[in-house]
C-alpha atoms as a PDB file:
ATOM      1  CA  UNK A   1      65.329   6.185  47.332  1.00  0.00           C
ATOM      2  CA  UNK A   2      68.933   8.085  47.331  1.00  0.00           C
ATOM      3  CA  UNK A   3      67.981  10.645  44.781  1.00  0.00           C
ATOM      4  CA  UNK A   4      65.177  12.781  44.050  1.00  0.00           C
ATOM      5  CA  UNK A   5      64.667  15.867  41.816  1.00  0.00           C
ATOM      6  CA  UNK A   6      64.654  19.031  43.010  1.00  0.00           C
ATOM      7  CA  UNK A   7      62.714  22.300  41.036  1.00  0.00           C
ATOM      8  CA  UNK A   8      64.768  25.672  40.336  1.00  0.00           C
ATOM      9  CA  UNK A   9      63.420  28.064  39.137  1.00  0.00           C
ATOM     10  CA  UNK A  10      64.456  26.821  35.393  1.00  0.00           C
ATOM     11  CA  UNK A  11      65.075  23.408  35.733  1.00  0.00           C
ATOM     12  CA  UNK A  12      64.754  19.980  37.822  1.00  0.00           C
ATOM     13  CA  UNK A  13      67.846  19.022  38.958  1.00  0.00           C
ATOM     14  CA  UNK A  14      68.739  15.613  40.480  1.00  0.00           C
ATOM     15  CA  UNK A  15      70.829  15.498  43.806  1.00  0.00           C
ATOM     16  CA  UNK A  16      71.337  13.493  46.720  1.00  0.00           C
ATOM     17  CA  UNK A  17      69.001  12.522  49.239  1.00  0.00           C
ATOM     18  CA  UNK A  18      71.884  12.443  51.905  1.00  0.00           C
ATOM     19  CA  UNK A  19      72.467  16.337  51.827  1.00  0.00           C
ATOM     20  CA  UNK A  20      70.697  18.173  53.862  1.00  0.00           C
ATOM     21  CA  UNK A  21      68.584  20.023  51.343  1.00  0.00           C
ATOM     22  CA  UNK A  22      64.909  21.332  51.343  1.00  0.00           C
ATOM     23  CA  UNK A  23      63.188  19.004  48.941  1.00  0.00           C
ATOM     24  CA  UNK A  24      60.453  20.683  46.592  1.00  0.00           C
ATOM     25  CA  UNK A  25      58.291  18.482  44.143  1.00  0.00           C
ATOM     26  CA  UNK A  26      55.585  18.484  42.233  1.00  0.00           C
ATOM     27  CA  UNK A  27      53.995  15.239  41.321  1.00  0.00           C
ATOM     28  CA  UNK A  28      51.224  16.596  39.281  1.00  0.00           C
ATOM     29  CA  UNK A  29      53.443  19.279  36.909  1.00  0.00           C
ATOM     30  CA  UNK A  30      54.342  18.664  33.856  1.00  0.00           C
ATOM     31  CA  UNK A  31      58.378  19.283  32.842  1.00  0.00           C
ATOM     32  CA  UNK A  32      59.962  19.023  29.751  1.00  0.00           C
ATOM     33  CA  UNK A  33      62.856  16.862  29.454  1.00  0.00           C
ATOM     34  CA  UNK A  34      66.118  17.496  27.153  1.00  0.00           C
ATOM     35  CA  UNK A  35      66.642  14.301  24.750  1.00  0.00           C
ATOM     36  CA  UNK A  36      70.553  15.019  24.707  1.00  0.00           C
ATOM     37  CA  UNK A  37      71.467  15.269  28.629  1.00  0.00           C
ATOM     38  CA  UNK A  38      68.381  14.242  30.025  1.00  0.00           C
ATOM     39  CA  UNK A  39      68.391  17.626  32.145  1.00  0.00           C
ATOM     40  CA  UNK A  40      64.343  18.739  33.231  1.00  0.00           C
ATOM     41  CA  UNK A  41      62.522  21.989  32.935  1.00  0.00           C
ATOM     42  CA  UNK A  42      59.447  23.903  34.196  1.00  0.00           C
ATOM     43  CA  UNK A  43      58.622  25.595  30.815  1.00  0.00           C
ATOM     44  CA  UNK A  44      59.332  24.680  27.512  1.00  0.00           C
ATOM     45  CA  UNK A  45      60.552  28.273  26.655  1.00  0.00           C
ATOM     46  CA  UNK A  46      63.482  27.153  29.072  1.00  0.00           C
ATOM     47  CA  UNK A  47      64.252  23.895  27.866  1.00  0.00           C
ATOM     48  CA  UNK A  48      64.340  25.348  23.835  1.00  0.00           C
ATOM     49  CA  UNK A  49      66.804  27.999  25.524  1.00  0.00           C
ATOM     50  CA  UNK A  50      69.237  25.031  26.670  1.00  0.00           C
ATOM     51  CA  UNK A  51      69.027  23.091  23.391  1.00  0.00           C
ATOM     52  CA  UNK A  52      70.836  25.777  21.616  1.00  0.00           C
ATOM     53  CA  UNK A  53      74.110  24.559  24.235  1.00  0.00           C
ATOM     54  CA  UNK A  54      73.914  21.334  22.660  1.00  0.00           C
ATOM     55  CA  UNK A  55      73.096  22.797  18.518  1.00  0.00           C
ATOM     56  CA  UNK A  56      75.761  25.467  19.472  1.00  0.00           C
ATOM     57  CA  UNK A  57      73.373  27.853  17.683  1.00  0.00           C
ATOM     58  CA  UNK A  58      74.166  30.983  18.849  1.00  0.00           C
ATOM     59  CA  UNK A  59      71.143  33.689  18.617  1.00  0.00           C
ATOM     60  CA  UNK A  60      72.441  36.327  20.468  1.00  0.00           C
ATOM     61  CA  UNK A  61      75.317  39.271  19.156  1.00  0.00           C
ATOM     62  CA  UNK A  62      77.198  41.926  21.266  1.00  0.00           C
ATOM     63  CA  UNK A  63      76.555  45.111  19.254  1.00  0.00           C
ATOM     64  CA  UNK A  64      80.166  46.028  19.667  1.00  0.00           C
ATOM     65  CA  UNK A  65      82.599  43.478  18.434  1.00  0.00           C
ATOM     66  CA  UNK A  66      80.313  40.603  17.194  1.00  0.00           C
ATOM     67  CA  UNK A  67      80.746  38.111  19.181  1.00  0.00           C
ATOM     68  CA  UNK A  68      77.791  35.263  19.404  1.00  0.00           C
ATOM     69  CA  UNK A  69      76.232  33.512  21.815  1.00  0.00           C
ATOM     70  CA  UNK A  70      73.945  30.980  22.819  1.00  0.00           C
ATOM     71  CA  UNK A  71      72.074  32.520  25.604  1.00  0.00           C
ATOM     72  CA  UNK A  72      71.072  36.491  26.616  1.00  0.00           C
ATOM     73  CA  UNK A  73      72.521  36.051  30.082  1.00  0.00           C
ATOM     74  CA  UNK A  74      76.057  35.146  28.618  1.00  0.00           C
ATOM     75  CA  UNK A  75      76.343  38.053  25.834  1.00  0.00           C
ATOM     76  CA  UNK A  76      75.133  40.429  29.418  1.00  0.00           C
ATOM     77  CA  UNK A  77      77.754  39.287  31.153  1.00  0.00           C
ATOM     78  CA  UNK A  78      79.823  39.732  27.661  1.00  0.00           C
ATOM     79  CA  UNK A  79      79.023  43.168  27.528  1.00  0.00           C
ATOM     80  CA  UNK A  80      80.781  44.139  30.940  1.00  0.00           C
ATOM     81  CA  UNK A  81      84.209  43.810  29.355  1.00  0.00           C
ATOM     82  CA  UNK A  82      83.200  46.516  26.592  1.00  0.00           C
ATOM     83  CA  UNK A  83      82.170  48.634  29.476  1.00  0.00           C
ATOM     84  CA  UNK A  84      85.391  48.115  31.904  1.00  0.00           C
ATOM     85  CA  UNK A  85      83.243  47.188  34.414  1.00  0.00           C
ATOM     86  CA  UNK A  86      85.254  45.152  37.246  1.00  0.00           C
ATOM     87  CA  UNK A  87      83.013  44.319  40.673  1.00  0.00           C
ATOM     88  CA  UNK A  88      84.712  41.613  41.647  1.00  0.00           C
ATOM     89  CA  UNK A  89      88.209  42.149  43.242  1.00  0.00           C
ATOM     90  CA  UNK A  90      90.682  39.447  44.516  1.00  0.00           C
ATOM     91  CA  UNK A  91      91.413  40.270  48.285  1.00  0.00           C
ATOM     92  CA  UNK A  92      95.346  39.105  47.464  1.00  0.00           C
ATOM     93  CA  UNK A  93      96.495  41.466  45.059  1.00  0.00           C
ATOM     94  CA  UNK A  94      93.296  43.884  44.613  1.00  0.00           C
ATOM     95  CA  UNK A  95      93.154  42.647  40.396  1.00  0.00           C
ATOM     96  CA  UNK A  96      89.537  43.229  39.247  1.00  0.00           C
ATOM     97  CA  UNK A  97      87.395  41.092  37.251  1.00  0.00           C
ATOM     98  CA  UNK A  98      84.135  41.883  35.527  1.00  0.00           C
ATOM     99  CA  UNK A  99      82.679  38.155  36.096  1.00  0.00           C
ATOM    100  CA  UNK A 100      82.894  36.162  39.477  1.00  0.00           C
ATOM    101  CA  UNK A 101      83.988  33.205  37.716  1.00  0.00           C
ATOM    102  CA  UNK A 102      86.838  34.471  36.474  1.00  0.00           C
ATOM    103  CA  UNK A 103      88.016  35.934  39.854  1.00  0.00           C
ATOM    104  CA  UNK A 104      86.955  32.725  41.138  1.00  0.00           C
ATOM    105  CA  UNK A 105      89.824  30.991  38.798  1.00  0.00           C
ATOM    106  CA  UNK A 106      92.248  33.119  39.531  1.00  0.00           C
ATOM    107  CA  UNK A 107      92.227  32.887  42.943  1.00  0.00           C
ATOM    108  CA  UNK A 108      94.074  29.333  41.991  1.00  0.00           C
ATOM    109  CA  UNK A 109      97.106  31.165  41.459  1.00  0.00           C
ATOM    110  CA  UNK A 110      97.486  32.555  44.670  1.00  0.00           C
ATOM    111  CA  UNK A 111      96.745  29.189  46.224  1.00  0.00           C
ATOM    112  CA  UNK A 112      98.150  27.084  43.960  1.00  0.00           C
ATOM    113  CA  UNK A 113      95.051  24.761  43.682  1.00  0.00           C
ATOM    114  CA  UNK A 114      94.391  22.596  40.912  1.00  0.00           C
ATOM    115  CA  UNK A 115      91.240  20.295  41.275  1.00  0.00           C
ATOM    116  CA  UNK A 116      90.856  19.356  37.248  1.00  0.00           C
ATOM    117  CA  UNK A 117      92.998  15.875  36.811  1.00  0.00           C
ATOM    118  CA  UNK A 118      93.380  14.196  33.653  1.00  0.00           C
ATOM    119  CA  UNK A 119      91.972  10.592  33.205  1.00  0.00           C
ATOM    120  CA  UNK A 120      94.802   9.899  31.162  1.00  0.00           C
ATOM    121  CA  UNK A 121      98.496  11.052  32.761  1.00  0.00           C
ATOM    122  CA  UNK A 122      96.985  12.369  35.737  1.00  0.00           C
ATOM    123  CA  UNK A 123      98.410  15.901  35.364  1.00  0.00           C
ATOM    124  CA  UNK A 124      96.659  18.356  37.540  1.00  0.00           C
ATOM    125  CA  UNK A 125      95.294  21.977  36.015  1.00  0.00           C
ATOM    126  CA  UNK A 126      93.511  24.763  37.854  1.00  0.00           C
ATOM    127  CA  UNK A 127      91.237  25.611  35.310  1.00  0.00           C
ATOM    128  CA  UNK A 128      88.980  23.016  33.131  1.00  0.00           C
ATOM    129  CA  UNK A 129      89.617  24.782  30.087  1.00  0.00           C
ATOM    130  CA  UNK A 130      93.497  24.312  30.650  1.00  0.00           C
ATOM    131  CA  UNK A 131      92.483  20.340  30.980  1.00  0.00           C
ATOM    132  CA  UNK A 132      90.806  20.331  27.876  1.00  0.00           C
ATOM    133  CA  UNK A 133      93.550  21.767  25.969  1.00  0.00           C
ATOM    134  CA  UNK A 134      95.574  19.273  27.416  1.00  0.00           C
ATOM    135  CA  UNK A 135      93.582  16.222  26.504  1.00  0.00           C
ATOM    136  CA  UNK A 136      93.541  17.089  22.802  1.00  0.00           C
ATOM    137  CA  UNK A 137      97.519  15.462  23.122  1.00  0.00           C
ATOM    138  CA  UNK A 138      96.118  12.432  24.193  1.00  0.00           C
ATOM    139  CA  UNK A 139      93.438  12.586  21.593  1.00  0.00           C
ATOM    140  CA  UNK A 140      95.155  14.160  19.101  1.00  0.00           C
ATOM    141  CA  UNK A 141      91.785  16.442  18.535  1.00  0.00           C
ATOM    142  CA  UNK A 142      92.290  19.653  16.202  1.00  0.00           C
ATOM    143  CA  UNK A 143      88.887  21.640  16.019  1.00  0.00           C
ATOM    144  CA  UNK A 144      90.366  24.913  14.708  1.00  0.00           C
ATOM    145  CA  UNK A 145      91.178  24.926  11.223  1.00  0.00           C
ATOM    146  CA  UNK A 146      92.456  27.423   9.085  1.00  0.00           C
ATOM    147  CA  UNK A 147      90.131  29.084   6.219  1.00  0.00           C
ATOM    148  CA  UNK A 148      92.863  29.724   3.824  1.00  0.00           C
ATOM    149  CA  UNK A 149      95.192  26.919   4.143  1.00  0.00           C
ATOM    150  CA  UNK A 150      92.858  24.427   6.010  1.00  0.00           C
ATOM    151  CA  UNK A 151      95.403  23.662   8.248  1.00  0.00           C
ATOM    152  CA  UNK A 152      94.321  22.141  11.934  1.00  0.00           C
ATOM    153  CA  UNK A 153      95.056  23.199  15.535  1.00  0.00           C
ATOM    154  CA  UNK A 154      94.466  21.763  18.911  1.00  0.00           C
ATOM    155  CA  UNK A 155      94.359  25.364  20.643  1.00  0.00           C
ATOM    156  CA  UNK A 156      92.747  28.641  19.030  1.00  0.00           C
ATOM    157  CA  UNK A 157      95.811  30.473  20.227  1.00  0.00           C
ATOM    158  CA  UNK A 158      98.203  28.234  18.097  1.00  0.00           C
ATOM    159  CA  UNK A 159      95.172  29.340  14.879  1.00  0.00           C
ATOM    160  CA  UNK A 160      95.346  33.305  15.782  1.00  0.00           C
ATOM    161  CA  UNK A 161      99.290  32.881  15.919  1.00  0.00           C
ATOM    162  CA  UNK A 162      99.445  30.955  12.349  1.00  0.00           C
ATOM    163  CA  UNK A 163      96.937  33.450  10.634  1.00  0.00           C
ATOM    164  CA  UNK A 164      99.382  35.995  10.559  1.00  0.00           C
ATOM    165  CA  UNK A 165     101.644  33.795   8.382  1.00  0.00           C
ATOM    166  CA  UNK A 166      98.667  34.437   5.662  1.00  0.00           C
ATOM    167  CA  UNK A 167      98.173  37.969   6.442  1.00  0.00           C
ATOM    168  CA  UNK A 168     101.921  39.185   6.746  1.00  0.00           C
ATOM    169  CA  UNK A 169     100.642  40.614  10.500  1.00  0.00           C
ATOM    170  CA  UNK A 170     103.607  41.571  12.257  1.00  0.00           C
ATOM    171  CA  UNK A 171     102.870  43.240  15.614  1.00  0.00           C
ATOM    172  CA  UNK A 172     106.438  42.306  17.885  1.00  0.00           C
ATOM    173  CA  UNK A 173     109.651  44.888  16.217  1.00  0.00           C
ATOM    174  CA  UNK A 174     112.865  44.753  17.349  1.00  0.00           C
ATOM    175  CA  UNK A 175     114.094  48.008  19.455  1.00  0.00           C
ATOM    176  CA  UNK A 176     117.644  47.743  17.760  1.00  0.00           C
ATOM    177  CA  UNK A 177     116.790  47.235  14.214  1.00  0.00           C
ATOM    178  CA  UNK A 178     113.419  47.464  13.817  1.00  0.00           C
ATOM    179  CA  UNK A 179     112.890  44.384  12.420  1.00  0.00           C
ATOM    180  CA  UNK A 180     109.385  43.042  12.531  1.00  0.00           C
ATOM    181  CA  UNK A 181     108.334  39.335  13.636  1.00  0.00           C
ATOM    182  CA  UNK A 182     104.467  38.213  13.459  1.00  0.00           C
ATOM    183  CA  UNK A 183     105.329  35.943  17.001  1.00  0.00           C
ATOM    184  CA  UNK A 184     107.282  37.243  19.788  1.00  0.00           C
ATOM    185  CA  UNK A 185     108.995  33.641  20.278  1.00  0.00           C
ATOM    186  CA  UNK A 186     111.020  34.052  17.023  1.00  0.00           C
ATOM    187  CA  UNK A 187     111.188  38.096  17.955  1.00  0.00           C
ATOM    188  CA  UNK A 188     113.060  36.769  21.200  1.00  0.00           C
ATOM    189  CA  UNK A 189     115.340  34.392  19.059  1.00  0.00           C
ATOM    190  CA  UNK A 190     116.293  37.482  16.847  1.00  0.00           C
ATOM    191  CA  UNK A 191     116.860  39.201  20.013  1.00  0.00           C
ATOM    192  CA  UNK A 192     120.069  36.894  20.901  1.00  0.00           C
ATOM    193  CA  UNK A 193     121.812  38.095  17.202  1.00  0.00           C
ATOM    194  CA  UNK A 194     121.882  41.125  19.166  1.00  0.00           C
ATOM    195  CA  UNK A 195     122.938  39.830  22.152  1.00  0.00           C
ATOM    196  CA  UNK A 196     125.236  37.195  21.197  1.00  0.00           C
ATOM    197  CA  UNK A 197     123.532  35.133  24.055  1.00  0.00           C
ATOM    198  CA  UNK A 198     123.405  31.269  23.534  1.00  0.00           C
ATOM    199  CA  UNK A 199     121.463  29.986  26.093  1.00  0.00           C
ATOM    200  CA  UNK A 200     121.411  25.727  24.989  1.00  0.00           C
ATOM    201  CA  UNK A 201     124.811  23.958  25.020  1.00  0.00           C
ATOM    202  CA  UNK A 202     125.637  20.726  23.668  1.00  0.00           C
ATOM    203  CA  UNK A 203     126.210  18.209  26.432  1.00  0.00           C
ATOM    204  CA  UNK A 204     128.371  15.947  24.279  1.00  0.00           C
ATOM    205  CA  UNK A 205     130.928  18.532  22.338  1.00  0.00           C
ATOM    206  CA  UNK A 206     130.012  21.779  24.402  1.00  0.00           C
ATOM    207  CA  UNK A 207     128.884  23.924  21.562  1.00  0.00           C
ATOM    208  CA  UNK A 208     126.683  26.661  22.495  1.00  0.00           C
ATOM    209  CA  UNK A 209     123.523  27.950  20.803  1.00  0.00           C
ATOM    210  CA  UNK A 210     120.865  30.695  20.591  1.00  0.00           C
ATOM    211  CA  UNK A 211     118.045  28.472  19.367  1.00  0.00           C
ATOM    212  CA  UNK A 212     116.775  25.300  20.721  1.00  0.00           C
ATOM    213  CA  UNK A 213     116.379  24.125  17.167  1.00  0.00           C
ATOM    214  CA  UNK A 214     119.835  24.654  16.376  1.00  0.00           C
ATOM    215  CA  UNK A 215     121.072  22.807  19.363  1.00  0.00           C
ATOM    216  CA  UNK A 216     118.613  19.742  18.481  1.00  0.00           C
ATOM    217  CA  UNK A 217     120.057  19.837  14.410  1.00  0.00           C
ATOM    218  CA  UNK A 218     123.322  19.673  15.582  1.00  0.00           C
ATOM    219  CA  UNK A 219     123.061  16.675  18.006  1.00  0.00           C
ATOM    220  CA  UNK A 220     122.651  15.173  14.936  1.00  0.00           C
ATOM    221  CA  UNK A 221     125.827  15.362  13.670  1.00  0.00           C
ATOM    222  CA  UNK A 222     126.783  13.046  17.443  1.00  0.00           C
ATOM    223  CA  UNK A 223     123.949  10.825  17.191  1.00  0.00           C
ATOM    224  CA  UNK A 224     123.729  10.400  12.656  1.00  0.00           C
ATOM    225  CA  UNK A 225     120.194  10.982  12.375  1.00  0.00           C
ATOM    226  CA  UNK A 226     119.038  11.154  10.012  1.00  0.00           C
ATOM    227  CA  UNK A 227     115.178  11.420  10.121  1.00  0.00           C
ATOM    228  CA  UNK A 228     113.969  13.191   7.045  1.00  0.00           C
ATOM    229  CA  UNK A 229     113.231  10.407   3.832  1.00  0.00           C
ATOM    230  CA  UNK A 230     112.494  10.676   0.544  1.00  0.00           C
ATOM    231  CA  UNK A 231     109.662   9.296  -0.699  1.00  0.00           C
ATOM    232  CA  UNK A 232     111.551   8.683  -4.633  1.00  0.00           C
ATOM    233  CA  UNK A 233     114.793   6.922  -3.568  1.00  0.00           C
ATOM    234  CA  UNK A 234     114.571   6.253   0.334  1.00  0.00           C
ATOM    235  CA  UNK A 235     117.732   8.956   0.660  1.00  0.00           C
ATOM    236  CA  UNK A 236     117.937  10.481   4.559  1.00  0.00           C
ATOM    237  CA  UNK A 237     119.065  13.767   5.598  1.00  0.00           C
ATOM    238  CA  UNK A 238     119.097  14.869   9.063  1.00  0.00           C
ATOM    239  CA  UNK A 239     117.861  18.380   8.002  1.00  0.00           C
ATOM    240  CA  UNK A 240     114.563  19.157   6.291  1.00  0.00           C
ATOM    241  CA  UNK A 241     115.612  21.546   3.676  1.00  0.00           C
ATOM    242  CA  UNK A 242     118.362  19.260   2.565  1.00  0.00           C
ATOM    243  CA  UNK A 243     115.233  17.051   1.869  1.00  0.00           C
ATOM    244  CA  UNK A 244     113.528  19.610  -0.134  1.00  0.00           C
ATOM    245  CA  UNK A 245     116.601  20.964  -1.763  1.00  0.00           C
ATOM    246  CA  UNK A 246     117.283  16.823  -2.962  1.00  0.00           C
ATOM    247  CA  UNK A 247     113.653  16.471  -3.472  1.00  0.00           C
ATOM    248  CA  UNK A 248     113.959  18.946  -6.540  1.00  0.00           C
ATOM    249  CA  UNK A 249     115.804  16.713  -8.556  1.00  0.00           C
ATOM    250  CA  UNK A 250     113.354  14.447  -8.965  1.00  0.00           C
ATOM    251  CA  UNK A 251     110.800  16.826  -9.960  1.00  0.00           C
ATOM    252  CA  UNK A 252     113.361  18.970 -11.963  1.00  0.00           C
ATOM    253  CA  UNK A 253     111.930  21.823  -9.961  1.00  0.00           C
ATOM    254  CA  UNK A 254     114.145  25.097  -9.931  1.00  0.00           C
ATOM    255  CA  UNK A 255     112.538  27.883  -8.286  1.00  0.00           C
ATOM    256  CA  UNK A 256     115.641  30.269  -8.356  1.00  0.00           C
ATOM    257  CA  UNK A 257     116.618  32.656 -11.526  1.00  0.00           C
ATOM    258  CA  UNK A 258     118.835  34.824 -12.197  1.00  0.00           C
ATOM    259  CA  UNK A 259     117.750  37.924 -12.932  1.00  0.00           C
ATOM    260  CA  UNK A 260     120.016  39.384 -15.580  1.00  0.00           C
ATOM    261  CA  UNK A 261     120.053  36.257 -18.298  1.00  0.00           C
ATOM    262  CA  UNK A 262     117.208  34.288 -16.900  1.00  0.00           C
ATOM    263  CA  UNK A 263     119.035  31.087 -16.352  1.00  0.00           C
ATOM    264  CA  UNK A 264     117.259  28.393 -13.666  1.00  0.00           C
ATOM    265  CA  UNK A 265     118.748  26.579 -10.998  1.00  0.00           C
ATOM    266  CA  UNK A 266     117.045  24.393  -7.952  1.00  0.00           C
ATOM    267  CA  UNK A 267     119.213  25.830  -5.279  1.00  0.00           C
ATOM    268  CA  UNK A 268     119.862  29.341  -4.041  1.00  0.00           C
ATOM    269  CA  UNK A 269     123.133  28.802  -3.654  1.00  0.00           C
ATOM    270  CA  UNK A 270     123.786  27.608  -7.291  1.00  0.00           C
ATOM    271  CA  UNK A 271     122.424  30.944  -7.781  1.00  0.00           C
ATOM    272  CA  UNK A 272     124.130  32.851  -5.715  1.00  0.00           C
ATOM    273  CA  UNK A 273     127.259  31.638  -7.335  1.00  0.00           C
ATOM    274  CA  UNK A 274     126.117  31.765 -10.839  1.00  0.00           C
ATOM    275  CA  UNK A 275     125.427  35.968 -10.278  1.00  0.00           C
ATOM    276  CA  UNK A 276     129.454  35.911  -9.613  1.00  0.00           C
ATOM    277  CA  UNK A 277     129.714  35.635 -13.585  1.00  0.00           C
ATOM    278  CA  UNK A 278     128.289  38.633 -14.034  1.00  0.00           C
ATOM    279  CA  UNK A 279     129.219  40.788 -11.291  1.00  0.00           C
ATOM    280  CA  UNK A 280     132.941  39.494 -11.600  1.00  0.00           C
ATOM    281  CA  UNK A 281     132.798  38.582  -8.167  1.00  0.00           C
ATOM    282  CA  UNK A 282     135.971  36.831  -6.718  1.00  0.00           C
ATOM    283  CA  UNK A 283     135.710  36.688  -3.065  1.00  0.00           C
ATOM    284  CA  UNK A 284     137.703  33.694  -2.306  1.00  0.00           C
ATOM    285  CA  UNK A 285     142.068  34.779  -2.627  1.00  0.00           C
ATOM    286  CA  UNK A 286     144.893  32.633  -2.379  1.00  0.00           C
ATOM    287  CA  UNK A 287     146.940  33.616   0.900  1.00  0.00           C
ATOM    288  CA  UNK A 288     150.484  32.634  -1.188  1.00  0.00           C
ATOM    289  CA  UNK A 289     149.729  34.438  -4.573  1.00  0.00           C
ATOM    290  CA  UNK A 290     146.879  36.299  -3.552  1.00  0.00           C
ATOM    291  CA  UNK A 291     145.199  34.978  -6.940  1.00  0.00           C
ATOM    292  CA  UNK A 292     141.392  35.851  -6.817  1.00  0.00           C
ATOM    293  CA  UNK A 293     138.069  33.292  -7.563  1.00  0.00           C
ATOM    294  CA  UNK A 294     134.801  33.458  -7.856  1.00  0.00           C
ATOM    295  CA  UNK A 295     134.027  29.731  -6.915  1.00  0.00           C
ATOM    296  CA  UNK A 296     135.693  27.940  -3.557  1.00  0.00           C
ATOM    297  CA  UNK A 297     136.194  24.803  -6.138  1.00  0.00           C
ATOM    298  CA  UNK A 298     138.544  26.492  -8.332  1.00  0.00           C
ATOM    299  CA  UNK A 299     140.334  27.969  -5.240  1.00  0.00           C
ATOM    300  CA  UNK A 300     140.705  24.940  -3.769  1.00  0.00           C
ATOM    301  CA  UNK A 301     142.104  23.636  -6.902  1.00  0.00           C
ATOM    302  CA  UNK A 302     144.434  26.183  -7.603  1.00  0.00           C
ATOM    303  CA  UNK A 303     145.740  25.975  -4.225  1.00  0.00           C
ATOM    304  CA  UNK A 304     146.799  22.402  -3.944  1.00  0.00           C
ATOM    305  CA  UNK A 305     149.553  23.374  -6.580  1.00  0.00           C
ATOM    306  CA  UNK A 306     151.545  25.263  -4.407  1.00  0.00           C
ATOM    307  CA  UNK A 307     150.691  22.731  -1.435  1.00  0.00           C
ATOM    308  CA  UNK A 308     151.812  19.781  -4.036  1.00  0.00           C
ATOM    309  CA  UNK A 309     149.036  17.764  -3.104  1.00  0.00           C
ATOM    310  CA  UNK A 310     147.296  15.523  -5.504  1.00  0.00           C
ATOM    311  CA  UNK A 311     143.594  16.760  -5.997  1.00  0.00           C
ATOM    312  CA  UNK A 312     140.889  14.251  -5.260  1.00  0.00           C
END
């Protein structure tokens, strides 16, 4: 026989009969058996305990922040993070941790191991969790959802990051103008307006640019891309708010008004250029006769008569 069970002191575990282990069995006891995993226990107190793992009822609540669990023994082990307590040290750098596990995981760092491989792409991670994250891009699985918007992520960090779109959270400010950002990716970004820094160049043309975005939109105008559609008239644009900009004059939408007569337009622009009528804004001026407009139209207009040239 190459396995046999072997009794804990919670449960009967199965292992192999060719390690060298001290074999303990009781024919004539009766265990009780979980229907889910098939794992066996001494006393049905125990096995009800390990249901809730599989019901992912949680009985148990830390006192201090709320947090639930589905066994005592985790929300114990829970509570030494309210109380700063840190036994177990790392003997490379001296960081504490208040659970061994988590010492145990970090460890990989200093030795680079990673013993979780995916079945999939076969790219290696030092901790299980990190592998399960990963798989979700093979599966494309999304078990966090937001409340408000009911929007789906495949990590919670990518949730806590997007829930501060709904609650205007903004916890990353800029030291030189105090600007607020709710993630310190676009926070960084800003940063380069300050800096003038434009770390992503173009390898066709050479351009350089401060966002990775803007770098991507512009290869666009090498490659003629165009990969955003419209669903009324099949139209592409190679950015997305030319799309919804177009989009709005199908449905005659026109979100923009003007505050001082009221008047409606789909574009902020259009708006922007409207307000010139009553401001009696001109900021375009003829180099020649230093004649003044409000719209680029009319200046370019006005200035093909002293260039002579025929306008189009």
């Amino acid at each position: 026989m190459n396995e046999i069970y072997f009794i804990g002191d919670l449960s009967v575990e199965t292992v192999d009969t060719d390690k060298n282990v001290e074999i303990v069995i009781d024919k004539d006891k009766k265990y009780f058996k979980c229907d889910i995993c098939g794992k066996k226990f001494c006393e049905k107190q125990f096995l009800k305990k390990h249901t809730h793992i599989h019901t992912k009822e949680k009985l148990y609540s830390c006192a201090v922040c709320g947090k639930r669990f589905s066994q005592r023994y985790y929300l114990n082990r829970h509570y030494q993070t309210h109380r700063n307590e840190k036994p177990f040290s790392c003997d490379v750098c001296e960081k504490g941790f208040s659970q061994r596990c988590d010492l145990i995981v970090h460890l990989r760092t200093h030795t680079n191991e990673k013993p979780f491989s995916c079945d999939v792409c076969q790219k290696d991670f030092s901790h299980k969790s990190s592998l399960n994250e990963h798989f979700r891009t093979h599966t494309n699985e999304k078990p966090y959802s937001c409340d408000i918007c009911h929007k789906d992520f495949s990590l919670r960090s990518n949730l806590n990051r997007h829930i501060r779109i709904h609650t205007n959270e903004k916890r990353f400010s800029c030291d030189v103008c105090q600007k607020e950002f709710s993630l310190k990716s676009h926070l960084n970004e800003h940063l380069r307006t300050h800096t003038n820094e434009k770390p992503y160049s173009c390898d066709l043309c050479h351009k350089d640019f401060s966002q990775k975005s803007s770098l991507n939109v512009h290869f666009r105008t090498h490659t003629n891309e165009k990969p955003f559609s419209c669903d009324a008239c099949g139209k592409t644009f190679s950015r997305k708010y030319q799309l919804k900009e177009h989009y709005r004059i199908h449905t005659k939408e026109k979100p923009f008004s003007c505050d001082v007569c009221h008047k409606d337009f789909s574009r902020k622009s259009h708006l922007n250029v409207h307000y010139r009528t009553h401001t009696n804004e001109k900021p375009y001026s003829c180099d020649v006769c230093h004649k003044d407009f409000s719209h680029k139209s009319n200046f370019n207009m006005h200035f093909q008569t002293h260039t002579k040239e025929k306008p189009l």
